[in-house]
N, C-alpha and C. Protein backbone atom coordinates (compact mmCIF):
# COMPACT_ATOMS: atom_id res chain seq x y z
N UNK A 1 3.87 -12.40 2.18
CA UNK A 1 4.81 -11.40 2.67
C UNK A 1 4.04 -10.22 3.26
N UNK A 2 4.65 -9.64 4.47
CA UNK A 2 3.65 -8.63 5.03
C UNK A 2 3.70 -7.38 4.37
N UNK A 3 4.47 -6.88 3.46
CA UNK A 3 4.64 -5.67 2.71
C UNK A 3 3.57 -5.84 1.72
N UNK A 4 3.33 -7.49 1.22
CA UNK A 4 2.69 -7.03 -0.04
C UNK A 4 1.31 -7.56 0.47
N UNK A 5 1.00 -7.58 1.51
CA UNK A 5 -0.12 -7.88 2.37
C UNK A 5 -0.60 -6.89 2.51
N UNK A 6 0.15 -5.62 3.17
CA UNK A 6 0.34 -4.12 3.64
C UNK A 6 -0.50 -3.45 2.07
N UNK A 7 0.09 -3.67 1.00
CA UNK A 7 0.07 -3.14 0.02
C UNK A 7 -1.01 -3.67 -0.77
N UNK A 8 -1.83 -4.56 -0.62
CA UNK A 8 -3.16 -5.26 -0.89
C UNK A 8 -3.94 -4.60 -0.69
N UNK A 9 -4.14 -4.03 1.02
CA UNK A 9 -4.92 -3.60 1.90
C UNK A 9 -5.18 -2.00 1.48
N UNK A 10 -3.47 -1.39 1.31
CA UNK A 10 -4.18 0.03 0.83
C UNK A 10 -4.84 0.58 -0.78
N UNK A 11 -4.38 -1.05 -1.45
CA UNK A 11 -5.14 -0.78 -2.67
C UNK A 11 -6.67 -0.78 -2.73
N UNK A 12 -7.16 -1.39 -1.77
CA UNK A 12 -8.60 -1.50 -1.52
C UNK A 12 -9.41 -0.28 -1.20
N UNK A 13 -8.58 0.58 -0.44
CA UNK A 13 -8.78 1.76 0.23
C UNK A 13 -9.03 3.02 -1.06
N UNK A 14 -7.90 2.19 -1.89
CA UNK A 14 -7.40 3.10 -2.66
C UNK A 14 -8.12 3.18 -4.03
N UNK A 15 -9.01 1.73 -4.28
CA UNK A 15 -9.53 1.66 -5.33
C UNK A 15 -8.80 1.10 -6.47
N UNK A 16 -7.75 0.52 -6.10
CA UNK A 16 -6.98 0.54 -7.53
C UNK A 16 -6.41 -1.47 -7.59
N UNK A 17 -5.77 -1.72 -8.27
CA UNK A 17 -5.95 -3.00 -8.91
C UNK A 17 -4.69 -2.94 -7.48
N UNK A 18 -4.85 -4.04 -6.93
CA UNK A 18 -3.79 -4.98 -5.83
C UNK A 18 -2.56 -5.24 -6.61
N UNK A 19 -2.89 -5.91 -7.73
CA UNK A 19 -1.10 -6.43 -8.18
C UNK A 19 -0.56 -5.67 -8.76
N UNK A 20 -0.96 -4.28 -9.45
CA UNK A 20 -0.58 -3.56 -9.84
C UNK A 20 0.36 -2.39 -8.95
N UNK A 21 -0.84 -2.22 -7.61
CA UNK A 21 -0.20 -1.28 -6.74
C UNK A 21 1.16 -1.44 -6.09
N UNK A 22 1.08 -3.36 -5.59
CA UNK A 22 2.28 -4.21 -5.17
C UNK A 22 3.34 -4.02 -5.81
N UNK A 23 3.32 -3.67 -6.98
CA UNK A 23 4.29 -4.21 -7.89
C UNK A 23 4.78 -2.53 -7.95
N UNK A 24 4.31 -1.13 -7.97
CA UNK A 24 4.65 -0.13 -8.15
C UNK A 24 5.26 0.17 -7.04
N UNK A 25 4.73 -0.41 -5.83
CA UNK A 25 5.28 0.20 -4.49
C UNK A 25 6.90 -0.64 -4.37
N UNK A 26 6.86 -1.58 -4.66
CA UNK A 26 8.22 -2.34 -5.22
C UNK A 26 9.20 -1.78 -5.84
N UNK A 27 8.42 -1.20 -6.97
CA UNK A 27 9.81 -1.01 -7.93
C UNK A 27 9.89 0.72 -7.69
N UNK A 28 9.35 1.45 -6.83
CA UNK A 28 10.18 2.45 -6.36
C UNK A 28 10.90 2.29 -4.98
N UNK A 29 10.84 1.62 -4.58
CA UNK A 29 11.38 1.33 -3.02
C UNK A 29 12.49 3.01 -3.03
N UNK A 30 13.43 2.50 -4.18
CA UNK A 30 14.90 3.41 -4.47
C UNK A 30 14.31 4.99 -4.13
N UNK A 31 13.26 5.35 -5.33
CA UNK A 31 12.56 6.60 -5.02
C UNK A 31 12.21 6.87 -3.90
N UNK A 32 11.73 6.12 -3.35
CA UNK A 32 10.90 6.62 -1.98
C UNK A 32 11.73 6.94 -0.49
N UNK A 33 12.56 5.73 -0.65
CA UNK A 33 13.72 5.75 0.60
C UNK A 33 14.46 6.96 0.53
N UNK A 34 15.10 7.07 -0.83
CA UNK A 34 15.69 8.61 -1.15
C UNK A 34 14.93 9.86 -0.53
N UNK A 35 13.43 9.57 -0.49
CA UNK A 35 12.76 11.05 -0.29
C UNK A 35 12.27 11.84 -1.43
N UNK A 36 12.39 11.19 -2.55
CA UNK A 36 12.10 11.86 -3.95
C UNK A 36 10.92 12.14 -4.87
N UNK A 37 9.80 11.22 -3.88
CA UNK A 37 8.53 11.42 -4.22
C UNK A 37 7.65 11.92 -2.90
N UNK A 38 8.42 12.62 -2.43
CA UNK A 38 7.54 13.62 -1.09
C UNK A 38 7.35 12.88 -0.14
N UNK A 39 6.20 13.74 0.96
CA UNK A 39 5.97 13.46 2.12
C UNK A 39 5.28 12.09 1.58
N UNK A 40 4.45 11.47 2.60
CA UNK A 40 3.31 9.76 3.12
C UNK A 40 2.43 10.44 2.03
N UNK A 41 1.91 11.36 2.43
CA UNK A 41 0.48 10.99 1.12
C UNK A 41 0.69 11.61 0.17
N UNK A 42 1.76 12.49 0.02
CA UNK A 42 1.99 12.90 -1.51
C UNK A 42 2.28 11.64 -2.18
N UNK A 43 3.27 10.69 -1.42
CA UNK A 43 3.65 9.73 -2.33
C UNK A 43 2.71 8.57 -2.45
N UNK A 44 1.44 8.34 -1.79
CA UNK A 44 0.65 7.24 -1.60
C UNK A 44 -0.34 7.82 -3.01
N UNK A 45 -0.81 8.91 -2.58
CA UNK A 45 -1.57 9.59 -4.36
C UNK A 45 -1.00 9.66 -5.27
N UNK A 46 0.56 9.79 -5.50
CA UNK A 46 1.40 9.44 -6.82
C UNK A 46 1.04 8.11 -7.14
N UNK A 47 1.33 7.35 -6.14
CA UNK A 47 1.02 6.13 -6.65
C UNK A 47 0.12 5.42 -7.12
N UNK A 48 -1.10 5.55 -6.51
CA UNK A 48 -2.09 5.30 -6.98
C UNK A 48 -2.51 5.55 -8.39
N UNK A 49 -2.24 7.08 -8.31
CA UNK A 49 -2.39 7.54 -9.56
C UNK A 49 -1.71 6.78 -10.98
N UNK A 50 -0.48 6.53 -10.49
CA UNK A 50 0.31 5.83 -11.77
C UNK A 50 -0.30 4.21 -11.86
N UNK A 51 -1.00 3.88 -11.04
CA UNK A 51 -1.66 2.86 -11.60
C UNK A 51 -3.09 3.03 -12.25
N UNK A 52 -3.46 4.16 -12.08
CA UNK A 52 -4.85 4.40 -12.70
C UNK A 52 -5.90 4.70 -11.65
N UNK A 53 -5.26 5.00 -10.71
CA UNK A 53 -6.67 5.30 -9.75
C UNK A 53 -6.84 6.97 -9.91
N UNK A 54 -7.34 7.29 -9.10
CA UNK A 54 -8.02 9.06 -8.65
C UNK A 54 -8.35 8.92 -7.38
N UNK A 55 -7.79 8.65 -6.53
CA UNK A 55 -8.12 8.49 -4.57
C UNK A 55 -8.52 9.91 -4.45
N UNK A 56 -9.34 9.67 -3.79
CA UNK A 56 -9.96 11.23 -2.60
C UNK A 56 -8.89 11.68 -1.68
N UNK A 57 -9.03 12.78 -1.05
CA UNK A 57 -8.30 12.96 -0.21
C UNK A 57 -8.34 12.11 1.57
N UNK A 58 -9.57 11.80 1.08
CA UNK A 58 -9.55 11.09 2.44
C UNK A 58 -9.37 9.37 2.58
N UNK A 59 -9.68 8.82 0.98
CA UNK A 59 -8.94 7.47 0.77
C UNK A 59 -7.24 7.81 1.30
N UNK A 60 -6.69 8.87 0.36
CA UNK A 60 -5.31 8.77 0.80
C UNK A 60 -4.70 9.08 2.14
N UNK A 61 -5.84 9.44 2.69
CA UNK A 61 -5.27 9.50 4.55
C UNK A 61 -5.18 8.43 5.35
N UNK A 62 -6.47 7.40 4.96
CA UNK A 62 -6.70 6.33 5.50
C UNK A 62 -5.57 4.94 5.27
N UNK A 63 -5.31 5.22 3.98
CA UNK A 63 -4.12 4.40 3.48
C UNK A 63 -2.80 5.03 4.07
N UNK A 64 -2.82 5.96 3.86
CA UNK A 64 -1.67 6.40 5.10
C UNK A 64 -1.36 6.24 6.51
N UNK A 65 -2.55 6.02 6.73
CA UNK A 65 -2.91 6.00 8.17
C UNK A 65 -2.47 4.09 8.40
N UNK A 66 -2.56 3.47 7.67
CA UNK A 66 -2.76 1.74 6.82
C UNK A 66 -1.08 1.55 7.38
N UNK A 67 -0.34 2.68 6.20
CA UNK A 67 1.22 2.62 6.00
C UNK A 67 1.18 2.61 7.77
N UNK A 68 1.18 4.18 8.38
CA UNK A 68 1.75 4.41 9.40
C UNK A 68 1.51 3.21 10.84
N UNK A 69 0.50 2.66 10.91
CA UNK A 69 0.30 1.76 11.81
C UNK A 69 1.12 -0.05 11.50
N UNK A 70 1.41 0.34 10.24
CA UNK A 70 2.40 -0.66 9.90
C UNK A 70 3.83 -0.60 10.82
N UNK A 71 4.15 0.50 10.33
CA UNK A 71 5.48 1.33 10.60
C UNK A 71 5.58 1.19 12.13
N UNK A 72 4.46 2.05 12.72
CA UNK A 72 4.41 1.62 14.67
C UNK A 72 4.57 0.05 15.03
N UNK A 73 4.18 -0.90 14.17
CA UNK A 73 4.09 -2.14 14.63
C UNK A 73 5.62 -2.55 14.15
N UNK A 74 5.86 -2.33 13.18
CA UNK A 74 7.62 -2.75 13.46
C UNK A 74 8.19 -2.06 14.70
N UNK A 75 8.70 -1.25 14.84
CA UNK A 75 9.09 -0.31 15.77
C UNK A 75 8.63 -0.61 17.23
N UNK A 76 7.41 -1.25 17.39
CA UNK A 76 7.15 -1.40 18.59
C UNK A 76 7.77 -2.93 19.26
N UNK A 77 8.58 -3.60 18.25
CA UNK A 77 9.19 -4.94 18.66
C UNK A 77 9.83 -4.56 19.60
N UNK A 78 9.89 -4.75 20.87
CA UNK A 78 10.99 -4.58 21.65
C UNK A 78 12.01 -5.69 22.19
N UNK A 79 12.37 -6.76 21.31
CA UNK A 79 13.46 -7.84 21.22
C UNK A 79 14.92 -7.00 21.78
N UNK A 80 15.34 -6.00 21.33
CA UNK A 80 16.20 -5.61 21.67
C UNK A 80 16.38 -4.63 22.71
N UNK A 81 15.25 -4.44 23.45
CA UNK A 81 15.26 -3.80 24.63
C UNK A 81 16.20 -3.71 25.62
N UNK A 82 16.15 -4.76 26.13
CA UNK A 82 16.99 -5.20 27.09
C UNK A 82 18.62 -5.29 27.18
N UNK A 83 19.12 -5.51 25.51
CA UNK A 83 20.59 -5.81 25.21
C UNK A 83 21.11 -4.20 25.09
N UNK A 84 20.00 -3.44 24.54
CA UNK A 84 20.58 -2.22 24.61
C UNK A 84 20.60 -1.22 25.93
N UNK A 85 19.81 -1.40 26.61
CA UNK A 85 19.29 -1.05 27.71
C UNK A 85 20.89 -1.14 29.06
N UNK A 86 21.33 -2.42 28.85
CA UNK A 86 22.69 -2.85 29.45
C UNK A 86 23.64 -2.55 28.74
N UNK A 87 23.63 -2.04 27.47
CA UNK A 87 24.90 -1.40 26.74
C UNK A 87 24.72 -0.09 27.11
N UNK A 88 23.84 0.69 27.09
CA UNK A 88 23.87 2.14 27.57
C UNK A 88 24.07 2.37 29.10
N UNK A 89 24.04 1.59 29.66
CA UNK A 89 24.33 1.62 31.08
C UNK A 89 25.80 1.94 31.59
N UNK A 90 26.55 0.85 30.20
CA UNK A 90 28.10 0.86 30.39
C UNK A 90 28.81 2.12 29.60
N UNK A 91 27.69 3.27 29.10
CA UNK A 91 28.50 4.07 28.53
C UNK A 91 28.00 4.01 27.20
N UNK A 92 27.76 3.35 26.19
CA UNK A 92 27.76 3.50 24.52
C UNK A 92 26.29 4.29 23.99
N UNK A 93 27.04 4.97 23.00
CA UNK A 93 25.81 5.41 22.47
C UNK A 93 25.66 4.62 20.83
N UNK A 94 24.45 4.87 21.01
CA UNK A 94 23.92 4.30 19.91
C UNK A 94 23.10 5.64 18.52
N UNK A 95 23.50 4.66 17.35
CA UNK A 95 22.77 5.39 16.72
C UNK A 95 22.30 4.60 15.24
N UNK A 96 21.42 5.07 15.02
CA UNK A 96 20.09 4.13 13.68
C UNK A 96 20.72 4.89 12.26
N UNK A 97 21.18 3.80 11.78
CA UNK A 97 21.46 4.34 9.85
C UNK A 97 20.43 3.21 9.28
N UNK A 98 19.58 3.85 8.26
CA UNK A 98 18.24 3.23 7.65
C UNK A 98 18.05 4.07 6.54
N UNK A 99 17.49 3.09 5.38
CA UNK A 99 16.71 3.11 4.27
C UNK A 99 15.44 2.80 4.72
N UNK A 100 14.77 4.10 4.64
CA UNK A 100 13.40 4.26 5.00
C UNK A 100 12.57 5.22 4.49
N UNK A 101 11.09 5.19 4.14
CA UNK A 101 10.34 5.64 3.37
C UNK A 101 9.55 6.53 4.37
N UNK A 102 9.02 7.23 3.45
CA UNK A 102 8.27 8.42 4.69
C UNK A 102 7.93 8.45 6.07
N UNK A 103 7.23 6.93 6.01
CA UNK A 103 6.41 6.70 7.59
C UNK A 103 7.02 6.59 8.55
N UNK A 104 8.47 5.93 8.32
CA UNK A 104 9.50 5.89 10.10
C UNK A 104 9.74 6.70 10.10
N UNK A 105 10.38 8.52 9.92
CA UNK A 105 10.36 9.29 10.80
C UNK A 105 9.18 9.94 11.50
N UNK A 106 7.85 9.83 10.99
CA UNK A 106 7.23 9.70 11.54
C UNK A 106 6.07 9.06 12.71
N UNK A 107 6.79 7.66 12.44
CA UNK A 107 6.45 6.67 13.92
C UNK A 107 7.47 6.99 14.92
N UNK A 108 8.60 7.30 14.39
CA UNK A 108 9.60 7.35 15.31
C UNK A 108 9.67 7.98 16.61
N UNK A 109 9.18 8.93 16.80
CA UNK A 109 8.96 9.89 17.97
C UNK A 109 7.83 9.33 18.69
N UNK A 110 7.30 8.39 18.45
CA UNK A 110 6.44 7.49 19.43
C UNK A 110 6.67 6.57 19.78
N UNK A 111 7.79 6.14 18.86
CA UNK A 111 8.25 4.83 19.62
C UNK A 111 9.36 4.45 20.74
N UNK A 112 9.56 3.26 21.55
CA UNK A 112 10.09 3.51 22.98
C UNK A 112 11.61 3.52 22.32
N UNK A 113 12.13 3.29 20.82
CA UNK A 113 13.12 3.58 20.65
C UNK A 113 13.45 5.35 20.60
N UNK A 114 13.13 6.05 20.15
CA UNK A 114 13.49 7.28 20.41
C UNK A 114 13.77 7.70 21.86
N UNK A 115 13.39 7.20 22.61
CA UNK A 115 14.14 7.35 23.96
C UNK A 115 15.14 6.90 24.02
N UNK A 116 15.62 5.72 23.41
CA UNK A 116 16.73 4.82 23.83
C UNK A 116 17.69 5.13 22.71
N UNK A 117 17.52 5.56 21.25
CA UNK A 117 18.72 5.54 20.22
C UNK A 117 18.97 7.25 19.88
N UNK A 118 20.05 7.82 20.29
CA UNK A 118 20.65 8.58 20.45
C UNK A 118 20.57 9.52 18.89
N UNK A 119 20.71 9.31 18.39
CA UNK A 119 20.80 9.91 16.85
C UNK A 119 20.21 8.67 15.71
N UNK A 120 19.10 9.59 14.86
CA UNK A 120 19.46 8.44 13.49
C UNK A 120 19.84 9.31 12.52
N UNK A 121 19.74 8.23 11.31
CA UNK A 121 19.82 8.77 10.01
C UNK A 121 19.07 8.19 8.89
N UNK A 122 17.92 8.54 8.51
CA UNK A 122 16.90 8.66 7.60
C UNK A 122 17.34 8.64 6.33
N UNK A 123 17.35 7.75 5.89
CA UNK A 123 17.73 8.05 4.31
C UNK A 123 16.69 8.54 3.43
N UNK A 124 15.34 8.57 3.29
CA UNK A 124 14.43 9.51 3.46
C UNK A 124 14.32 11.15 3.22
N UNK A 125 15.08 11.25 4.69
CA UNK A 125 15.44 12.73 5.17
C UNK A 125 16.83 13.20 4.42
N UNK A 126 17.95 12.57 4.14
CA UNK A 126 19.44 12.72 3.61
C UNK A 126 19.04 12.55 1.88
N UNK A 127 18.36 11.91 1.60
CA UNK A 127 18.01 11.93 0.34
C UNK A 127 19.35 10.79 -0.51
N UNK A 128 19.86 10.27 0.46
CA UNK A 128 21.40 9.04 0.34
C UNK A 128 20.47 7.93 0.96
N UNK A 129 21.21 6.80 0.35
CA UNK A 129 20.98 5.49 1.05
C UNK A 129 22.28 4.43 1.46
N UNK A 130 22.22 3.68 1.79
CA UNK A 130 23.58 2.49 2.15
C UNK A 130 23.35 2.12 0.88
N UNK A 131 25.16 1.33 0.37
CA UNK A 131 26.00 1.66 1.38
C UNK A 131 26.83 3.33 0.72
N UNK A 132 26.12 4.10 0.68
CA UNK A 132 26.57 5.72 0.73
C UNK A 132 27.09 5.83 1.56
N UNK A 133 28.42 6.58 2.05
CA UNK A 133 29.21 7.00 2.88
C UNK A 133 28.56 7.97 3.91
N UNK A 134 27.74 9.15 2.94
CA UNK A 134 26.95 10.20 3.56
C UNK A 134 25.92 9.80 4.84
N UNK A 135 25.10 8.76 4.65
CA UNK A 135 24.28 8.57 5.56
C UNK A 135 25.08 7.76 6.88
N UNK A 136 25.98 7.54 6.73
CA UNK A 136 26.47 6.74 7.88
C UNK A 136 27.64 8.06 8.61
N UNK A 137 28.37 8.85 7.86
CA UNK A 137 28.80 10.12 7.98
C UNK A 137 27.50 11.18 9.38
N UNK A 138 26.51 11.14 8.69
CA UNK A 138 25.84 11.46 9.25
C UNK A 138 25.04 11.24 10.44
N UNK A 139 25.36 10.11 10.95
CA UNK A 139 24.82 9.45 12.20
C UNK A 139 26.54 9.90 12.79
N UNK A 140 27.89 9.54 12.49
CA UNK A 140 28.83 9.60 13.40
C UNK A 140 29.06 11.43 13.88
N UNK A 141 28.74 12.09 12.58
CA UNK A 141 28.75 13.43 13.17
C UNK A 141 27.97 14.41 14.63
N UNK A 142 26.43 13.29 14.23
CA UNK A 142 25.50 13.29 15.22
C UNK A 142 26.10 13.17 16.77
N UNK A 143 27.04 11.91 16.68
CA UNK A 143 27.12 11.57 18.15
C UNK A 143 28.95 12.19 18.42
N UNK A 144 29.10 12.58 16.97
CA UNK A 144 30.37 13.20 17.86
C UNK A 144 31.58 12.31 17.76
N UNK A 145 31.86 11.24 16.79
CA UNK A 145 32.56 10.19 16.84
C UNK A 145 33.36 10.53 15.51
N UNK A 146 34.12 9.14 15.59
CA UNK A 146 34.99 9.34 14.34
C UNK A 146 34.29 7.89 13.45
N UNK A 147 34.60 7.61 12.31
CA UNK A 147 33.75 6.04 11.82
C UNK A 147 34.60 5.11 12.93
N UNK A 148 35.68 5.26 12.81
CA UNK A 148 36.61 4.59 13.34
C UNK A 148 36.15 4.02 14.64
N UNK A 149 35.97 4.82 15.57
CA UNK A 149 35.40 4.78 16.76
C UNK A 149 34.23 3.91 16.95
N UNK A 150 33.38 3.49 15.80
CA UNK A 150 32.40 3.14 16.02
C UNK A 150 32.34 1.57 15.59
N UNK A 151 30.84 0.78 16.09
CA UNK A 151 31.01 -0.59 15.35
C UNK A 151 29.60 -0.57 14.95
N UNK A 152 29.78 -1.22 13.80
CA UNK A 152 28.06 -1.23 12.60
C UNK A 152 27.78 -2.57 12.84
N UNK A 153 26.40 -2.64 12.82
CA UNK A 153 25.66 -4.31 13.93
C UNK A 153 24.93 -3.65 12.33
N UNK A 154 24.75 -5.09 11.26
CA UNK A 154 23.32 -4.61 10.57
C UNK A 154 23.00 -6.05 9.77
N UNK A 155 21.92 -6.39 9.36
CA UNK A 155 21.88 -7.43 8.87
C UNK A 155 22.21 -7.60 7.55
N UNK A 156 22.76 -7.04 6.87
CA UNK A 156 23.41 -7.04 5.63
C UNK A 156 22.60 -6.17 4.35
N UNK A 157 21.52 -6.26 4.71
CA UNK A 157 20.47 -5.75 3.55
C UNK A 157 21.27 -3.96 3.08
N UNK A 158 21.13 -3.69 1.78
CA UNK A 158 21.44 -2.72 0.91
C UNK A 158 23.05 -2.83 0.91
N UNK A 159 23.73 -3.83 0.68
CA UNK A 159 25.40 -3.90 0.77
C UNK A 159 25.98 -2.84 2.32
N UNK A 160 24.63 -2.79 3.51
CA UNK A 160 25.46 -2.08 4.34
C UNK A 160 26.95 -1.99 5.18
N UNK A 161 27.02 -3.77 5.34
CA UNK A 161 27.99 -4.00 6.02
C UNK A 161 29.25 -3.60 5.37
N UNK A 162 29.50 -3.33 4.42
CA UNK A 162 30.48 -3.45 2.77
C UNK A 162 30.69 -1.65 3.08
N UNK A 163 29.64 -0.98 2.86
CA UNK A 163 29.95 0.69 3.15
C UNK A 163 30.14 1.05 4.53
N UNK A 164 30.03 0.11 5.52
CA UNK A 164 30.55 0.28 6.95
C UNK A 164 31.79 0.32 6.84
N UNK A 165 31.64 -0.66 6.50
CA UNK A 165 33.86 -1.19 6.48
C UNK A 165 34.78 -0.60 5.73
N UNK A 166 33.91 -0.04 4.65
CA UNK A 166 35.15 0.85 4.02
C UNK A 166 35.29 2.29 4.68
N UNK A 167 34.48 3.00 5.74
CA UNK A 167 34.72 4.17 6.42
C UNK A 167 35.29 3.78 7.16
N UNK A 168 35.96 2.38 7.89
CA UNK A 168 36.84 2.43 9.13
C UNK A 168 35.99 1.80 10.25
N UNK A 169 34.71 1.48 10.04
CA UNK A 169 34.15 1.04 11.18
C UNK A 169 33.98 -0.26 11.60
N UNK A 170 34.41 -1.02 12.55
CA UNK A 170 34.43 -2.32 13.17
C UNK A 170 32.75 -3.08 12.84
N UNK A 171 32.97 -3.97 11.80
CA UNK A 171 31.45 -4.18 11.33
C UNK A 171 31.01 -5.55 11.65
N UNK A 172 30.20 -5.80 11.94
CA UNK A 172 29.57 -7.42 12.42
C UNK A 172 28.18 -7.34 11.79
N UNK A 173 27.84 -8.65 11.08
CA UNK A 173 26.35 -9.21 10.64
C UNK A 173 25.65 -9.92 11.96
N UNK A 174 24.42 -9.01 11.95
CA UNK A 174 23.31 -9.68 12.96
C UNK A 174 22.70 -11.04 12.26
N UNK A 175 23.12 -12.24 12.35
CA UNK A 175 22.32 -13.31 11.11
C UNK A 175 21.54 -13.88 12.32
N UNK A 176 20.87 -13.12 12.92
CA UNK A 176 19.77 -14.02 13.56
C UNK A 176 18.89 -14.67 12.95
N UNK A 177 18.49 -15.61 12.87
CA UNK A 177 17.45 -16.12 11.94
C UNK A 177 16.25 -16.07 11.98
N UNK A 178 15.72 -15.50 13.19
CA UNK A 178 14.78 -14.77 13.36
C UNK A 178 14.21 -13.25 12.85
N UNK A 179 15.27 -12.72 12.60
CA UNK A 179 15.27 -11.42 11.95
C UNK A 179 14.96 -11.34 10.87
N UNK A 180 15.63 -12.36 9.85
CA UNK A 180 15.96 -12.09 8.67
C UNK A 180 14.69 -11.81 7.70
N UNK A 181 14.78 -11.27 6.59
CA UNK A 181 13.94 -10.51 5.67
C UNK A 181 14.09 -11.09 4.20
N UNK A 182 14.35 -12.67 4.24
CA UNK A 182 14.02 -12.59 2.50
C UNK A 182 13.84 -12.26 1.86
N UNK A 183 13.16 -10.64 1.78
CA UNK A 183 13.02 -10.01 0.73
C UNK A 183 13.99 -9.45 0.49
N UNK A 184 14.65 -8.82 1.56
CA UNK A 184 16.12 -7.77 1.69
C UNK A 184 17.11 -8.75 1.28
N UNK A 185 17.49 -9.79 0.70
CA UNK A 185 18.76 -10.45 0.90
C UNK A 185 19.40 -10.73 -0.39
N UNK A 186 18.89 -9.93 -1.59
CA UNK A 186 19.52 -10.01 -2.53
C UNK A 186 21.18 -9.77 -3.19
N UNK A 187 21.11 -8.24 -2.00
CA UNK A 187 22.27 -8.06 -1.89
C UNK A 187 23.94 -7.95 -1.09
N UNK A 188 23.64 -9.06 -0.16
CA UNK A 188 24.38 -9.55 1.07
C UNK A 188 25.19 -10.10 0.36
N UNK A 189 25.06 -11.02 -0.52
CA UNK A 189 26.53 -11.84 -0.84
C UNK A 189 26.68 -12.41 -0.11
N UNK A 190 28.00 -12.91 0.17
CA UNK A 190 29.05 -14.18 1.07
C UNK A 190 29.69 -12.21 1.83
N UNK A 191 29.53 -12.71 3.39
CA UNK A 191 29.95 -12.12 4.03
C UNK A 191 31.22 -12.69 4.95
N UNK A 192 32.47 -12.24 4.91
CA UNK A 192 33.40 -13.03 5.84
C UNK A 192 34.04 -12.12 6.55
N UNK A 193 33.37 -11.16 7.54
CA UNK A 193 33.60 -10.57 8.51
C UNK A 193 32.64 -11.42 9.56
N UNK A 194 33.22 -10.44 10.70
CA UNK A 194 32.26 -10.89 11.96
C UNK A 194 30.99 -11.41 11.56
N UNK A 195 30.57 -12.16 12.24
CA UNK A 195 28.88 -12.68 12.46
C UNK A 195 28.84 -12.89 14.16
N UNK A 196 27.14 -12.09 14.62
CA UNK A 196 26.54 -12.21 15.80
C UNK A 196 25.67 -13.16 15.40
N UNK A 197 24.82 -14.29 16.39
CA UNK A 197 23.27 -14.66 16.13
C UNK A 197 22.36 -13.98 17.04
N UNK A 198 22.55 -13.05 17.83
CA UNK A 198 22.25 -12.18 18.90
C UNK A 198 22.80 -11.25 19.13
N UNK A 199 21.98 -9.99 19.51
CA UNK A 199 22.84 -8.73 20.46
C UNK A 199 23.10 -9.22 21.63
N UNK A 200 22.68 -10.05 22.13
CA UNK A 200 23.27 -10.87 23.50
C UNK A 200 24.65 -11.37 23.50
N UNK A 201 25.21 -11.81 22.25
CA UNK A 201 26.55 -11.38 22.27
C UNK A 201 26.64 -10.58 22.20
N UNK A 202 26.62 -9.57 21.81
CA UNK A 202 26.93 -7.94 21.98
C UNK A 202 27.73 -7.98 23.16
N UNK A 203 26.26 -7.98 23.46
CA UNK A 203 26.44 -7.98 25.69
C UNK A 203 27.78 -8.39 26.39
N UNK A 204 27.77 -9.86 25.38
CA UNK A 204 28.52 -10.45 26.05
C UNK A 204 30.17 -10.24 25.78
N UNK A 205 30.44 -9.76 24.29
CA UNK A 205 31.57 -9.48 24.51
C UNK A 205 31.89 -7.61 25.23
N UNK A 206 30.77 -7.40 25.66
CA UNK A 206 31.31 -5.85 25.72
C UNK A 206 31.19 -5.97 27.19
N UNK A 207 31.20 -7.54 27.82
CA UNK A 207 32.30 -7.10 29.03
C UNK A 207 33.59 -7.57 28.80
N UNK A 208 33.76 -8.35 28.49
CA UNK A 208 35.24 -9.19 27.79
C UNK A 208 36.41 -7.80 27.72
């Protein structure tokens, strides 16, 4: 798995036992997405620490530095370029609701999505996660909408689709099978709303 690949790599940096670090960076996911153990390297030296290390200040930059080039390399997928690219053409705005840990708001402003997605919402930054009402509240206030108004595209991970639908918003599962995240899928359940296998349907029904 590339997280706990990710998380191998900065234990090395870091000095501290690999399965130990894996396994801590795991079982705070909740903490971290919230925002509750600080900025990237406050929380990379907590961690360490609770497994028994003492990192330098400059181990914990480099491992940060580890996280953040992770973070650019998701972000830099541009699969969905193009589908969104022809939805904003016709008018829609878009906007990002995410459970995310320090490093995406800080890749974010480099990546070619911040040109293209109109508002997000950081769960991180809100200190809420899906399916919380607040963080999705907070992206529709952004663009000026009502929930109602809007439609939630997400692949199911953190019961999102479930807290979409109960604010009013027209919700569809991305089950591309290309996408998907085995690790995230614990809590999807049996979904019997909409299903896309592409934003290319998107496309396609938003000329229909």
């Amino acid at each position: 798995m590339q997280r706990d690949t990710l998380a191998f790599q900065m234990a090395d940096v870091l000095e501290v036992d690999r399965m130990k670090f894996a396994d801590i960076v795991r079982s705070t996911f909740d903490a971290r997405v919230r925002g509750t153990m600080g900025g990237l390297s406050e929380t990379i030296s907590e961690l360490a620490q609770r497994v028994g290390g003492s990192p330098t200040s400059r181990q914990v930059a480099f491992a940060a530095e580890q996280r953040l080039a992770f973070s650019r390399g998701l972000l830099s997928d541009t699969y969905s370029a193009s589908y969104l690219s022809q939805l904003k053409s016709r008018g829609y705005q878009f906007g990002v609701v995410t459970d995310c840990s320090a490093e995406t708001p800080l890749s974010w402003a480099s990546s070619w999505l911040h040109d293209v997605i109109d508002v997000v919402a950081f769960s991180c930054e809100l200190g809420v996660r899906k399916p919380d009402p607040e963080i999705y509240l907070a992206a529709t206030r952004r663009l000026n909408v009502q929930p109602e108004e809007c439609v939630f595209i997400g692949d199911g991970g953190s019961n999102e689709l479930y807290g979409a639908h109960e604010l009013g918003m027209a919700t569809t599962m991305l089950a591309d099978p290309n996408l998907l995240d085995t690790d995230r899928f614990d809590e999807v359940g049996a979904w019997d709303g909409a299903i896309i296998t592409s934003l290319a349907d998107l496309v396609h029904e938003s000329r229909e």
